[in-house]
Protein backbone atom coordinates (compact mmCIF):
# COMPACT_ATOMS: atom_id res chain seq x y z
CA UNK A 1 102.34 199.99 97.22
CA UNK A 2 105.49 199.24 98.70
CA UNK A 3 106.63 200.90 101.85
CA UNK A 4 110.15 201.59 103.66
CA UNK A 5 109.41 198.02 105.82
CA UNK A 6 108.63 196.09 103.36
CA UNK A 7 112.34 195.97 102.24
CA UNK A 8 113.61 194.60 105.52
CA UNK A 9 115.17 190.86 105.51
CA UNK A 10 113.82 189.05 102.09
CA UNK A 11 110.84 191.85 102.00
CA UNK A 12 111.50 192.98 98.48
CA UNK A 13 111.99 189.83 96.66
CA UNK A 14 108.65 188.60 98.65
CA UNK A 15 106.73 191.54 97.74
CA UNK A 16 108.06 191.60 93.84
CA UNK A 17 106.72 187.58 94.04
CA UNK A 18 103.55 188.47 95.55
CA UNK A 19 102.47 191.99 94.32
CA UNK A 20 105.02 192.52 91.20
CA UNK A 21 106.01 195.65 90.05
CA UNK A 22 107.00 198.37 92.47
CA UNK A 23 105.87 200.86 90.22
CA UNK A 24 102.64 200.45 88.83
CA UNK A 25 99.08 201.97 87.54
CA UNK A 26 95.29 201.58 87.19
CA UNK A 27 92.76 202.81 85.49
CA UNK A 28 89.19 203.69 87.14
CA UNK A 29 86.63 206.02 85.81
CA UNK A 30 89.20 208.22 83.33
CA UNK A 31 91.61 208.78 86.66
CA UNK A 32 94.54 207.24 86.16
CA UNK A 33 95.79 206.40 89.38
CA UNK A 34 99.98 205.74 89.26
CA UNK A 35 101.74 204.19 92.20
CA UNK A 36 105.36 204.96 92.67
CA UNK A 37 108.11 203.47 94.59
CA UNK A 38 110.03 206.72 96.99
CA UNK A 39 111.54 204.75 99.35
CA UNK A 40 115.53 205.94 98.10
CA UNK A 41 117.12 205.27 101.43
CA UNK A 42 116.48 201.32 100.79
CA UNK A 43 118.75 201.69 97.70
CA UNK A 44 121.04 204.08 99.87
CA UNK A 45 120.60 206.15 96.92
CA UNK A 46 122.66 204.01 93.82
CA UNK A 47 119.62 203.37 92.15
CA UNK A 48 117.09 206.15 90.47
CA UNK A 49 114.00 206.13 92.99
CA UNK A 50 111.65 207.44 92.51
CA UNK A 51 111.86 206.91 88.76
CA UNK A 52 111.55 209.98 86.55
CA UNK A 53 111.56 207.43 83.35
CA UNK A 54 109.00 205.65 84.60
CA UNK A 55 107.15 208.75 85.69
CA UNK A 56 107.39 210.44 81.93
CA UNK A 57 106.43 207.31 80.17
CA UNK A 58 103.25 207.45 82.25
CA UNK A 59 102.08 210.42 80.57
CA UNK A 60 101.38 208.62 77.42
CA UNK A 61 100.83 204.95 78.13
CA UNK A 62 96.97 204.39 77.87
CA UNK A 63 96.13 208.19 77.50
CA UNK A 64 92.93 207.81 75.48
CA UNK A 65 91.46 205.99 78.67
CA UNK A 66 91.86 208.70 80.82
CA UNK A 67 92.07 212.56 81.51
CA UNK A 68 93.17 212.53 85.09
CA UNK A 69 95.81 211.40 87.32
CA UNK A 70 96.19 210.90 90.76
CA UNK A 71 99.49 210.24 91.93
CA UNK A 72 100.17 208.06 95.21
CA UNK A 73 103.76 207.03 97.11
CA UNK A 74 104.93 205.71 100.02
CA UNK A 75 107.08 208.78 100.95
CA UNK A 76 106.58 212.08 99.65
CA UNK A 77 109.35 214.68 98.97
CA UNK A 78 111.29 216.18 102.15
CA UNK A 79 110.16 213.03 104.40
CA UNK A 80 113.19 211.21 105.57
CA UNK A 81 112.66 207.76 103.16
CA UNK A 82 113.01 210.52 100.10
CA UNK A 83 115.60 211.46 97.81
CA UNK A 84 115.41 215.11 98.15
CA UNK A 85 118.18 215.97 95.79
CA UNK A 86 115.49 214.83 93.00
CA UNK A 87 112.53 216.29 94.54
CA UNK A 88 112.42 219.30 91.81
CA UNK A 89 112.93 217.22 89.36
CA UNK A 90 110.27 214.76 90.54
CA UNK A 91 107.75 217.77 90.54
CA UNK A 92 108.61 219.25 87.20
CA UNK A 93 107.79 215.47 86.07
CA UNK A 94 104.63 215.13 87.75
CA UNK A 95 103.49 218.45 86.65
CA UNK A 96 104.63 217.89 83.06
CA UNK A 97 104.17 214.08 82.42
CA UNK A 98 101.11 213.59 84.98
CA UNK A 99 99.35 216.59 85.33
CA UNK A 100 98.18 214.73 88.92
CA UNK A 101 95.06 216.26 90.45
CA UNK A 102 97.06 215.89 93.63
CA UNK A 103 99.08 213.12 95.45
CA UNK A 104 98.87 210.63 98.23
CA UNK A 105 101.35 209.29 100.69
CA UNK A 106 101.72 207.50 103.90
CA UNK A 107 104.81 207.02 105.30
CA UNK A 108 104.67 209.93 108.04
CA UNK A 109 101.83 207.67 109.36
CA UNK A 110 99.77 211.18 110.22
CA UNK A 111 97.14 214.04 108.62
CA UNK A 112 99.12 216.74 106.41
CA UNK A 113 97.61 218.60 103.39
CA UNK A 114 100.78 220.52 101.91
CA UNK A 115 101.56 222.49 98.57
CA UNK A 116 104.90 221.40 99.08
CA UNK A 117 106.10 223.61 96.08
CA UNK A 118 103.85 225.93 96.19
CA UNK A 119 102.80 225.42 92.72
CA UNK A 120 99.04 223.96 93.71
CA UNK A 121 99.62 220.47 93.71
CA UNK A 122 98.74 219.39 96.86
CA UNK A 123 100.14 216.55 98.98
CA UNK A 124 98.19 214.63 101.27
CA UNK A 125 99.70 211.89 103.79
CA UNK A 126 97.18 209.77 105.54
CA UNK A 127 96.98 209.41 108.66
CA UNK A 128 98.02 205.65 110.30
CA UNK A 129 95.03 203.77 111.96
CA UNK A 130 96.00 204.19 115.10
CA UNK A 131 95.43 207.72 114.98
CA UNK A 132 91.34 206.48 114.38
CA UNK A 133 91.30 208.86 111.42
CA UNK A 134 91.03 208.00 107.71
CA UNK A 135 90.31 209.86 104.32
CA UNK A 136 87.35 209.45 101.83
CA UNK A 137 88.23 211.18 98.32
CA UNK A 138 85.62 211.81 96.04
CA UNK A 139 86.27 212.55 92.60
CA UNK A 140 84.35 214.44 90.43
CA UNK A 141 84.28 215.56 86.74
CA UNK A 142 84.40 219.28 88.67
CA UNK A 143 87.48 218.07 90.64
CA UNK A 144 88.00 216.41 93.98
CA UNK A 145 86.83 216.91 97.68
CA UNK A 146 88.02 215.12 100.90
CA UNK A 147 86.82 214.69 104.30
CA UNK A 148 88.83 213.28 107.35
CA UNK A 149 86.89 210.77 108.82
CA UNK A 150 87.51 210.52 112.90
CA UNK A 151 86.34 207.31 114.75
């Protein structure tokens, strides 16, 4: 998933060559798992990031394959790389095109486990490696659980 530094110098055009698409999905086990691209400063805000097109197609491409989604970005709303006049927007189209079990980010590089909205979709950001933490998710047909794993 692309990231804020992965745009500097010929970044972008090296990560569209080796990785593709900056907005993508998967498929594993009925959880639909859809990667999005938040960084809006790196467009200095001309272009639509995150995509809201992209994000409401997503709730019908593939959709007998799976029943779940888990949504995961670089930058989640509010964080400095986002572009918070679209962060409503970009919930009401998570919440009506996704229906995520709850989201993923990273670029705060630290632990936080927000209901941004306060609408109960949580946001988690991951914490960077050199905090020695990481997350394990497990998904269940009951839900999800998480544990932070300190080392």
């Amino acid at each position: 998933m692309i990231g804020n530094h992965d745009y500097l110098g010929t970044g972008e055009e090296y990560y569209a060559k080796k990785y593709g698409a900056k907005n993508f999905y998967m498929i594993a086990g009925r959880v639909k798992f859809v990667f999005l691209d938040t960084n809006a400063t790196e467009y200095d805000y001309v272009a639509s990031v995150p995509d809201l097109n992209y994000i409401r197609e997503q709730g019908s491409v593939d959709k007998e394959l799976f029943d779940r989604t888990i949504v995961c970005m670089h930058a989640r709303p509010y964080s400095d790389q986002f572009n918070d006049n679209i962060a409503e927007p970009f919930e009401y189209y998570l919440k009506t095109f996704l229906n995520p079990m709850f989201c993923i980010n990273g670029h705060d590089h630290c632990l936080q486990m927000d209901d941004l909205f306060n609408d109960g979709l949580m946001y988690y950001g991951v914490p960077s490696t050199s905090d020695r933490q990481y997350m394990i998710f497990t998904i269940t047909e009951e839900g999800y659980s998480y544990e932070v794993v300190n080392y």
